[in-house]
N, C-alpha and C. Protein backbone atom coordinates (compact mmCIF):
# COMPACT_ATOMS: atom_id res chain seq x y z
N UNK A 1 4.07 -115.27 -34.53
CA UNK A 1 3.18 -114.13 -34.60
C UNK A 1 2.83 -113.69 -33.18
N UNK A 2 2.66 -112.05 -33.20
CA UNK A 2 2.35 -112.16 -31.75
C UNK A 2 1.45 -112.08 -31.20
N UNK A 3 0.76 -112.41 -30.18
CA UNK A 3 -0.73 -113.22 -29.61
C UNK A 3 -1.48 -111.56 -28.70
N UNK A 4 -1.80 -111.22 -29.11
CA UNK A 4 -2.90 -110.20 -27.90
C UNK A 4 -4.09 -111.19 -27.15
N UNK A 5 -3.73 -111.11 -26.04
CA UNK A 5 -4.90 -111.73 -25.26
C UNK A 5 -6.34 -111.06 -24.91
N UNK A 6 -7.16 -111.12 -25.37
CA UNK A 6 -8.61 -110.16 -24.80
C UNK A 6 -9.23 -110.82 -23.34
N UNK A 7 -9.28 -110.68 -22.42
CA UNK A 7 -9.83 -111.42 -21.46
C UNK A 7 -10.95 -110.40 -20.76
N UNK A 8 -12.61 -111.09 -21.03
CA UNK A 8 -13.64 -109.80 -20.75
C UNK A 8 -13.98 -110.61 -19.98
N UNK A 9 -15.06 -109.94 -19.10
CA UNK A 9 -16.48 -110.65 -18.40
C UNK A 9 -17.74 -109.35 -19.28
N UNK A 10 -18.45 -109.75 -20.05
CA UNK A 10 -19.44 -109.53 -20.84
C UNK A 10 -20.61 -110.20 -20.51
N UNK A 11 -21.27 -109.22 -19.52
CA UNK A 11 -22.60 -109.57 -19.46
C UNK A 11 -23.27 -109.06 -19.67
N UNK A 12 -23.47 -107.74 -20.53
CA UNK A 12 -24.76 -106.90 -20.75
C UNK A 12 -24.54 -106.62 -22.50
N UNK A 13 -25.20 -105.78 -22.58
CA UNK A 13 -25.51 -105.60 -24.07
C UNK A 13 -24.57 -104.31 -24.00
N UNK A 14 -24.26 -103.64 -22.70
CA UNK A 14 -22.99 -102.17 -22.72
C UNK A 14 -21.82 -102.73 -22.96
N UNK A 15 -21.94 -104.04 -21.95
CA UNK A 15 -20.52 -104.43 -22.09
C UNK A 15 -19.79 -105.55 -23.49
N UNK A 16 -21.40 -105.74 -23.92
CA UNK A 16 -20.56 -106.31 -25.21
C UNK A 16 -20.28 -105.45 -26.07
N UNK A 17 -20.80 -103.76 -26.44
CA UNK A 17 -20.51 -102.85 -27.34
C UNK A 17 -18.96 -102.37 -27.64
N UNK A 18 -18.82 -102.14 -26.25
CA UNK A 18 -17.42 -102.06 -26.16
C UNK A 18 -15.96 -103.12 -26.32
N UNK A 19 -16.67 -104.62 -25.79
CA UNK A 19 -16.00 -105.69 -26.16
C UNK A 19 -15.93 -105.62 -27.79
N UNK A 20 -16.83 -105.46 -28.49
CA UNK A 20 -16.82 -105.66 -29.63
C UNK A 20 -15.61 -104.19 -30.47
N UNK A 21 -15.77 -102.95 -30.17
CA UNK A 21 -14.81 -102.38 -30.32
C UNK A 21 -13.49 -102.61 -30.20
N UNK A 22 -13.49 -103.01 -28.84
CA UNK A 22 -12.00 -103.71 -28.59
C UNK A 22 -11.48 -104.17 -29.56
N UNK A 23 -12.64 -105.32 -29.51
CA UNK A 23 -11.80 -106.36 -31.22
C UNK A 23 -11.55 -105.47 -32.20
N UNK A 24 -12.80 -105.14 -32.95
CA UNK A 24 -12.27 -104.45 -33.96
C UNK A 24 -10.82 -103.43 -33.78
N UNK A 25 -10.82 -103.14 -32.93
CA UNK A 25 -9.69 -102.12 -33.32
C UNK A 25 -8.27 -103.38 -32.99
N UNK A 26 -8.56 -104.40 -31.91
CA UNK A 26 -6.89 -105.10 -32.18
C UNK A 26 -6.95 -105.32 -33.92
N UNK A 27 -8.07 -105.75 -34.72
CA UNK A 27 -7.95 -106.08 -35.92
C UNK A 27 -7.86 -105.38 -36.35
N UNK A 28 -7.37 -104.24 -36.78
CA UNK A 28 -7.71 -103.04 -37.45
C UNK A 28 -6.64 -103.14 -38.78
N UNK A 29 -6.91 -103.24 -39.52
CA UNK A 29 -5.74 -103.72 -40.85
C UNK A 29 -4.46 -102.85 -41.29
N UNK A 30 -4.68 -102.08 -40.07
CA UNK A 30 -3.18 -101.29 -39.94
C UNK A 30 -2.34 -101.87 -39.23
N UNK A 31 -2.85 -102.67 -38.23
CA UNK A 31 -2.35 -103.12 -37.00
C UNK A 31 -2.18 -104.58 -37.90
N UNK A 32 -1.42 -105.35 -38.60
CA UNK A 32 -0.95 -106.72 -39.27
C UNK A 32 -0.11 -107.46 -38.48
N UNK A 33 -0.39 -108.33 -38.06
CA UNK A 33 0.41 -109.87 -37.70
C UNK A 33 0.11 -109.65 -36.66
N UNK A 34 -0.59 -109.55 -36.04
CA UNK A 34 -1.48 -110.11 -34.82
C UNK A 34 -2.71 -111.07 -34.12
N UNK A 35 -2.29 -111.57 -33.70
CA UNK A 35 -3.43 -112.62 -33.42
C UNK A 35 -3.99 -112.86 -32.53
N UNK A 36 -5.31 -112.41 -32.49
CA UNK A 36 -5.90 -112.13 -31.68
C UNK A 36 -6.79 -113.05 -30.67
N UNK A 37 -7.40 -113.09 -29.87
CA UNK A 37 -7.47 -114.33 -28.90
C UNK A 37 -8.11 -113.77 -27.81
N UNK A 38 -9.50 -113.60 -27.88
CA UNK A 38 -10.90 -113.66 -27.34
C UNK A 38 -11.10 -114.57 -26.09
N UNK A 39 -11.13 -114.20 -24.78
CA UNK A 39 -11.23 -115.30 -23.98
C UNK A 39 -12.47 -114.82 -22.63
N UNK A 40 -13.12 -115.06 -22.18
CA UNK A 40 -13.82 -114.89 -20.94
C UNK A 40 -13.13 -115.26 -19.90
N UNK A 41 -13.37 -114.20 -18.73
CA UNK A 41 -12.46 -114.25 -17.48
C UNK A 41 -12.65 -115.19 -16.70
N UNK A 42 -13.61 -116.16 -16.81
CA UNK A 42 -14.07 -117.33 -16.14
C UNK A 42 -13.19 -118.48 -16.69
N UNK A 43 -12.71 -118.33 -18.20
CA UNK A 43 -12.06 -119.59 -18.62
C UNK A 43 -10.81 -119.36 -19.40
N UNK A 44 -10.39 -118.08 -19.18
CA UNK A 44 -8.76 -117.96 -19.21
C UNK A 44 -7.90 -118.30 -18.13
N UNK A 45 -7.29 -118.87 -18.48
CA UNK A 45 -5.95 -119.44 -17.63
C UNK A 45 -4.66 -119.26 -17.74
N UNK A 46 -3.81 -119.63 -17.02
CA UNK A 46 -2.69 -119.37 -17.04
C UNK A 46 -1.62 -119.76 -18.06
N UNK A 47 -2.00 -120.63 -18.89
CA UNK A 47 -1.64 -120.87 -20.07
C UNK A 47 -2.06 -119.95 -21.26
N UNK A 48 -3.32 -119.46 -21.23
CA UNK A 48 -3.51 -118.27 -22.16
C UNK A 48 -2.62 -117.03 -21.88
N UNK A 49 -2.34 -116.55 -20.51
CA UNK A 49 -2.02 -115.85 -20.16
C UNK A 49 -0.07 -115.91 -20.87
N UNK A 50 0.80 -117.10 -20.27
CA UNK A 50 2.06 -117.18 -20.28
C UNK A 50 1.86 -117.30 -22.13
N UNK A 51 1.10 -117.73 -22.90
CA UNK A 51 1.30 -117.85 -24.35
C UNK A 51 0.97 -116.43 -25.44
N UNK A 52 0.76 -115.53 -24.18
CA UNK A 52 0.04 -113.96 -24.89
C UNK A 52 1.13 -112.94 -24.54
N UNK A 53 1.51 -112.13 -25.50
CA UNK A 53 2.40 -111.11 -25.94
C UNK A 53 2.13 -109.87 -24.78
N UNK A 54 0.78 -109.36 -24.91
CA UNK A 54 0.19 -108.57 -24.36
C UNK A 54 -1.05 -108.58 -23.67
N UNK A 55 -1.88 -108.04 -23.49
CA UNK A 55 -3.50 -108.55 -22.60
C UNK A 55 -4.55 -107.09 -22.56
N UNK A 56 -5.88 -107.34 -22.81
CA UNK A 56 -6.83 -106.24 -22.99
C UNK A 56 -7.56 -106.99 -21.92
N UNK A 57 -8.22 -106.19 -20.73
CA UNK A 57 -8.66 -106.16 -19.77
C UNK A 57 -10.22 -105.74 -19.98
N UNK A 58 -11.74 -106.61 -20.01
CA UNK A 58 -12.78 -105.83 -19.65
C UNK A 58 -13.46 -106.46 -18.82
N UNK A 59 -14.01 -105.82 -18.09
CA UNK A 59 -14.76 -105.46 -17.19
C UNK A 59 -15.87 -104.93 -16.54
N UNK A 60 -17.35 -105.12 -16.20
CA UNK A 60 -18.27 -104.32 -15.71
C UNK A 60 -17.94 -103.56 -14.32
N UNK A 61 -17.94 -102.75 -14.06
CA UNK A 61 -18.12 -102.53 -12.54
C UNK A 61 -19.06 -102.65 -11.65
N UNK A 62 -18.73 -103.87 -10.78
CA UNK A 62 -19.72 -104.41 -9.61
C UNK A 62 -19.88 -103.65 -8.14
N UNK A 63 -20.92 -103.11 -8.11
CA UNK A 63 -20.34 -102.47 -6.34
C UNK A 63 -19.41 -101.99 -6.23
N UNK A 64 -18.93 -101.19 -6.81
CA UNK A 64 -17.80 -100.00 -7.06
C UNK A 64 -16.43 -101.03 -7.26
N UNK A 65 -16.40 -102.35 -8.05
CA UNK A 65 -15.07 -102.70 -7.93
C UNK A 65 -14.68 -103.98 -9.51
N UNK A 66 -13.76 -104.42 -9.88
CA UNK A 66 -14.42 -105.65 -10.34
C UNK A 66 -15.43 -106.62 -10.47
N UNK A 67 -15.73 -106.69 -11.80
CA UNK A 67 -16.26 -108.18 -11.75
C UNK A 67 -15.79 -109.35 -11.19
N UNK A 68 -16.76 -110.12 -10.48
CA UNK A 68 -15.88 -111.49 -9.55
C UNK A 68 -15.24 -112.29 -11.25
N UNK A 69 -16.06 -112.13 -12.05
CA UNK A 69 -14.90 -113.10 -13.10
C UNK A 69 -13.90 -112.47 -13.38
N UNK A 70 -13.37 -111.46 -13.42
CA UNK A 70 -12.49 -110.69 -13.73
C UNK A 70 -11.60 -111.18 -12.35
N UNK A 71 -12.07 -110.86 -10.91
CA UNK A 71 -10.81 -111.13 -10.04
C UNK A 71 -10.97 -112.93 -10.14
N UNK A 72 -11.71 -113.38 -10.55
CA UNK A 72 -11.48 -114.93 -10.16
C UNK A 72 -10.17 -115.57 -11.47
N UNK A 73 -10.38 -114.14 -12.51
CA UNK A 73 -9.12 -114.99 -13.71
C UNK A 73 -7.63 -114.73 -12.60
N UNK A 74 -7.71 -113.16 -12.05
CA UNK A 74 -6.36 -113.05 -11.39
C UNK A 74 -6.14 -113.72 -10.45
N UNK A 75 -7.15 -114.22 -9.50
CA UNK A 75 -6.76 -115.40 -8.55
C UNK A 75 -5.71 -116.45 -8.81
N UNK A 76 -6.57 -116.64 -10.31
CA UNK A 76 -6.28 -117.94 -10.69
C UNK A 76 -4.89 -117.61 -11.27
N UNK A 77 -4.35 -116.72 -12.16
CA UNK A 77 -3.20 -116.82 -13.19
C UNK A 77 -2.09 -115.95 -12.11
N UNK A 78 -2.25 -115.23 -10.94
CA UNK A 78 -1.18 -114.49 -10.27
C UNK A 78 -0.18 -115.32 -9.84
N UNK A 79 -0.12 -116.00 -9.41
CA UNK A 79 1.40 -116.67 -9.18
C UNK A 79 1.70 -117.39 -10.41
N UNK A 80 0.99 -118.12 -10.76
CA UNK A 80 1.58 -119.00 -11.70
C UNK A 80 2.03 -118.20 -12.67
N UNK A 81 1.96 -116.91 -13.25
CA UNK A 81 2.47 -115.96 -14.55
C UNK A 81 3.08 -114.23 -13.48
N UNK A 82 3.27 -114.48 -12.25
CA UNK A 82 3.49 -113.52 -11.76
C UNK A 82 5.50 -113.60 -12.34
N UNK A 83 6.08 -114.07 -12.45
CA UNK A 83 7.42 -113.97 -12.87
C UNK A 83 7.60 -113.87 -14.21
N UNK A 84 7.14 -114.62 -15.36
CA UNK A 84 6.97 -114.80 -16.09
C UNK A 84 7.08 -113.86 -17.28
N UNK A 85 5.84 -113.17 -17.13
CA UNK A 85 4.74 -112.03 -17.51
C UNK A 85 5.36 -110.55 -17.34
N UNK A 86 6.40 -110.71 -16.60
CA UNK A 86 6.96 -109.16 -16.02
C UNK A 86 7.62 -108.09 -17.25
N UNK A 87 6.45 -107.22 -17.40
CA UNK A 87 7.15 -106.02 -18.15
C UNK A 87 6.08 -106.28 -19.58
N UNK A 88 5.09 -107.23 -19.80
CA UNK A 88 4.01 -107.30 -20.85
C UNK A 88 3.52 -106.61 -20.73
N UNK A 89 2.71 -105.69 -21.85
CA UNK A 89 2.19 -104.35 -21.88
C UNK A 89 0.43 -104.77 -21.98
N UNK A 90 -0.17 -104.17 -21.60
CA UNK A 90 -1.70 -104.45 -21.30
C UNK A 90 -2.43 -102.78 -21.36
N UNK A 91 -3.83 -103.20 -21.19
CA UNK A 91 -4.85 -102.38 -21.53
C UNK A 91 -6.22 -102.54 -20.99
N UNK A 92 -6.71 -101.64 -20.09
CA UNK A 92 -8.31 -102.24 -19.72
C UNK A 92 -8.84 -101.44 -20.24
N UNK A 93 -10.54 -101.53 -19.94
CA UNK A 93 -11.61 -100.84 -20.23
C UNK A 93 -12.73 -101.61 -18.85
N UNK A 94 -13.73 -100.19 -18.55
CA UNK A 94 -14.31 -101.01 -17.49
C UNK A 94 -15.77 -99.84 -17.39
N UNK A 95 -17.05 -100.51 -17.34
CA UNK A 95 -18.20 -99.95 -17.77
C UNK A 95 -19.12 -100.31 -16.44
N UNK A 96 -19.47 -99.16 -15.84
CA UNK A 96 -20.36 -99.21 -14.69
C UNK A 96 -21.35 -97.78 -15.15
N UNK A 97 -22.50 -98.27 -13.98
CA UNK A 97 -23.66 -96.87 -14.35
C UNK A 97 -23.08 -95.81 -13.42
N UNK A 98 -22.43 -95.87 -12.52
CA UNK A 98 -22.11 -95.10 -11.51
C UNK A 98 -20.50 -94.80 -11.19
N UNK A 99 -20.23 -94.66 -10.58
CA UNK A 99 -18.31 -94.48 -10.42
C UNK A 99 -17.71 -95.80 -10.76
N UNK A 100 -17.17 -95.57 -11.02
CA UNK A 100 -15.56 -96.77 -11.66
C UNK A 100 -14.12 -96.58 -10.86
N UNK A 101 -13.95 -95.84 -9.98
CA UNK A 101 -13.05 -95.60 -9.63
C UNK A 101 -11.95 -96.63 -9.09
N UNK A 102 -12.97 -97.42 -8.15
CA UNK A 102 -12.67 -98.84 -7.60
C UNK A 102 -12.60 -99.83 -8.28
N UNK A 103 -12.76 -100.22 -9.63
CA UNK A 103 -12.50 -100.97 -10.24
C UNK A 103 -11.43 -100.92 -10.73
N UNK A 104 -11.34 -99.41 -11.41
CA UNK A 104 -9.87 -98.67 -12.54
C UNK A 104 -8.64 -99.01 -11.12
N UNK A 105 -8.86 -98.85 -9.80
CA UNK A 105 -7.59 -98.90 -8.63
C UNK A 105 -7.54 -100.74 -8.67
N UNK A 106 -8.26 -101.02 -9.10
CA UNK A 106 -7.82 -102.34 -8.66
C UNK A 106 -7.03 -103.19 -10.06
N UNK A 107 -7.39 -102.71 -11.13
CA UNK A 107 -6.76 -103.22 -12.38
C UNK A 107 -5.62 -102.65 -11.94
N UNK A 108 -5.44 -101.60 -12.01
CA UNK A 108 -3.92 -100.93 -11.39
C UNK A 108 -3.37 -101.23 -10.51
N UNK A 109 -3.45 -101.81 -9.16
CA UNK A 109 -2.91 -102.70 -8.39
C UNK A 109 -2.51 -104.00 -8.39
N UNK A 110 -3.74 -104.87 -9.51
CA UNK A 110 -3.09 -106.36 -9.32
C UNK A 110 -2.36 -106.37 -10.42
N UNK A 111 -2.31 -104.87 -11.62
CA UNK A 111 -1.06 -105.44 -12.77
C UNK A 111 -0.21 -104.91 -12.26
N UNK A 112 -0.11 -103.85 -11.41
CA UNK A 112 1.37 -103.49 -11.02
C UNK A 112 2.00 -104.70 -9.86
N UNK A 113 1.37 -105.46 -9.31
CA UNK A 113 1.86 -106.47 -8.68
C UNK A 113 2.10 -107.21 -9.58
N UNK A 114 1.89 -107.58 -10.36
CA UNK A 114 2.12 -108.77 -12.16
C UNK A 114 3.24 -107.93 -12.65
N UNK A 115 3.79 -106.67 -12.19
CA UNK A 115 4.57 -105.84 -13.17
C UNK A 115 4.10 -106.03 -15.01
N UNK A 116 3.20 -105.81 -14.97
CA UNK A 116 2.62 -105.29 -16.32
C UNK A 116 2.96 -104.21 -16.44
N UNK A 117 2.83 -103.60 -17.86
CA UNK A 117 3.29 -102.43 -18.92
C UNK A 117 2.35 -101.94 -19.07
N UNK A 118 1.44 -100.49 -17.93
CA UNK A 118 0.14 -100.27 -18.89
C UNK A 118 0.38 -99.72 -20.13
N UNK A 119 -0.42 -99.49 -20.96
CA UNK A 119 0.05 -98.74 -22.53
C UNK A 119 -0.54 -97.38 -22.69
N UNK A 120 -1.48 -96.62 -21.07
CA UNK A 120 -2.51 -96.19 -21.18
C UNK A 120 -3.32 -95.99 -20.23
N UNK A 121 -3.83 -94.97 -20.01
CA UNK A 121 -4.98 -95.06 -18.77
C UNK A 121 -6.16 -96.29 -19.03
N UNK A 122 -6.33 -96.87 -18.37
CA UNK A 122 -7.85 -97.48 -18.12
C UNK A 122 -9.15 -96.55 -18.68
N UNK A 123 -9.88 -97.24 -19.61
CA UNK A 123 -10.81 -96.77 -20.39
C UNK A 123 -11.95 -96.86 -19.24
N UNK A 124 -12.49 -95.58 -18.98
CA UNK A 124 -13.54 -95.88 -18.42
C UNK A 124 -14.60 -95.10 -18.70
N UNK A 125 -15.81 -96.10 -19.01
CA UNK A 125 -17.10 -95.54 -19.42
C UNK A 125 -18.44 -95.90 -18.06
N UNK A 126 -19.25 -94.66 -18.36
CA UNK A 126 -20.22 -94.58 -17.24
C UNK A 126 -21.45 -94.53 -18.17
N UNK A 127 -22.28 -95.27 -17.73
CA UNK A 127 -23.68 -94.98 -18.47
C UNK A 127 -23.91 -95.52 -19.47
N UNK A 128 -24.66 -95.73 -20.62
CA UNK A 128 -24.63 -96.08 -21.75
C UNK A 128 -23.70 -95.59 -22.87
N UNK A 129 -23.38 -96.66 -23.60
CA UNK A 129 -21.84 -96.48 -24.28
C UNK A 129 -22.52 -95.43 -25.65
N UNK A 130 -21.80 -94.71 -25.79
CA UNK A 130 -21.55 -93.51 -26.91
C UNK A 130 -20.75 -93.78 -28.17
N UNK A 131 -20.68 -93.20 -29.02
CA UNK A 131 -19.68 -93.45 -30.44
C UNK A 131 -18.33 -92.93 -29.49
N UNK A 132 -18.13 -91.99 -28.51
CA UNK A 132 -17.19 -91.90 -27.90
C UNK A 132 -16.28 -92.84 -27.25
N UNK A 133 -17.08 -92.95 -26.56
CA UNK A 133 -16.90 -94.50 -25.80
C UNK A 133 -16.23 -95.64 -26.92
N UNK A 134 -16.97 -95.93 -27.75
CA UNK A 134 -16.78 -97.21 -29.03
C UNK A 134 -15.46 -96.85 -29.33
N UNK A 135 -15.22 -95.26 -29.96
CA UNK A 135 -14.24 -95.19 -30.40
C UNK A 135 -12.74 -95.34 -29.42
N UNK A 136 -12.98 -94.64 -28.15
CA UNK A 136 -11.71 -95.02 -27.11
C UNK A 136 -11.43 -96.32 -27.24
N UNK A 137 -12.44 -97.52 -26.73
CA UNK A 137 -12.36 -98.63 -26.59
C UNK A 137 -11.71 -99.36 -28.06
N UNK A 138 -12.10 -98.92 -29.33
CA UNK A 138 -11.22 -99.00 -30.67
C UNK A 138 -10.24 -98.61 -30.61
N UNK A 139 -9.91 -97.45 -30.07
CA UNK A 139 -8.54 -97.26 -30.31
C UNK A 139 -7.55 -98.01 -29.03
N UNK A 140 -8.19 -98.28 -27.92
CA UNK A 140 -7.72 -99.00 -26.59
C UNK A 140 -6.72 -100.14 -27.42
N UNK A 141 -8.04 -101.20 -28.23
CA UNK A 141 -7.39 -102.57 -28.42
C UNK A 141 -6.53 -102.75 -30.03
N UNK A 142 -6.39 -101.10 -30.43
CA UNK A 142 -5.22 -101.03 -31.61
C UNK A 142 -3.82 -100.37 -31.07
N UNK A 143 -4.21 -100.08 -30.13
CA UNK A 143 -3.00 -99.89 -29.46
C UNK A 143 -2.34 -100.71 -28.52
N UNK A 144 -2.62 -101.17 -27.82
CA UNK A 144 -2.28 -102.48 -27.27
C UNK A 144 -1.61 -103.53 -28.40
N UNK A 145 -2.67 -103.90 -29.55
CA UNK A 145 -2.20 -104.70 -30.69
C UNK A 145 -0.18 -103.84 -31.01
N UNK A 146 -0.80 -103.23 -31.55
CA UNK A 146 0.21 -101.94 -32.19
C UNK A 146 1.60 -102.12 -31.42
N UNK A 147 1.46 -102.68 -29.79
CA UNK A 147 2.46 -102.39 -28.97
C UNK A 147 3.24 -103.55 -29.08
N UNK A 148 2.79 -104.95 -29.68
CA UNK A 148 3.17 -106.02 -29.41
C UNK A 148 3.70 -106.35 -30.59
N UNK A 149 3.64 -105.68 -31.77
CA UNK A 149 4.15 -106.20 -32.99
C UNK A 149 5.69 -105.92 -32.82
């Protein structure tokens, strides 16, 4: 079956709204035989990583850039899944009160160094999350799912 990896850093009540969309939509009962696999960026590893089909990316935006758990998972899994991994299709989302710009350039730089597959622009929400918002981020992690079957 094939594995979607979710790997968030969720620390607010914005950023779990949207985490929680995510899921729902990899589960979405259109989207069948997928298995889905919830992980925090602090304690995914490189074994989650090499055992996952595809990968959903979230993120707060810190000081215009990543979350340190977010770059401390890529620290950790870039070489060891940098060959590996080449051409897996992925998906972020990334929630700051202010610009995102620097965060969205940096997901885009360390997967294009991973040669990842985006599936998609980078979801990015500013401010408090909206049914808009919910719904991108739903449709973010059924499409991603969707890509791996």
């Amino acid at each position: 079956m094939p594995r979607l990896l979710i790997v968030h850093h969720t620390p607010s009540p914005a950023m779990h709204e949207l985490f929680e969309a995510v899921v729902a939509g990899a589960n979405d009962p259109e989207v069948a035989g997928v298995e889905v696999v919830r992980v925090p960026a602090l304690s995914a590893t490189a074994s989650d990583v090499l055992a996952a089909d595809g990968f959903v990316l979230g993120t707060p935006v810190n000081i215009g850039y990543v979350s340190g758990a977010l770059k401390h998972f890529f620290d950790t899994v870039y070489y060891p899944c940098l060959d590996a991994t080449r051409g897996r299709p992925f998906g972020a989302y990334v929630h700051g009160n202010q610009g995102t710009e620097g965060a969205v350039r940096a997901i885009r730089d360390i997967t294009t160094g991973l040669g990842w597959a985006p599936v998609g622009e980078t979801v990015s929400i500013t401010g408090a999350p909206d049914r808009a918002a919910r719904e991108r981020c739903y449709e973010l992690g059924g499409v991603v799912a969707a890509t791996i079957v």
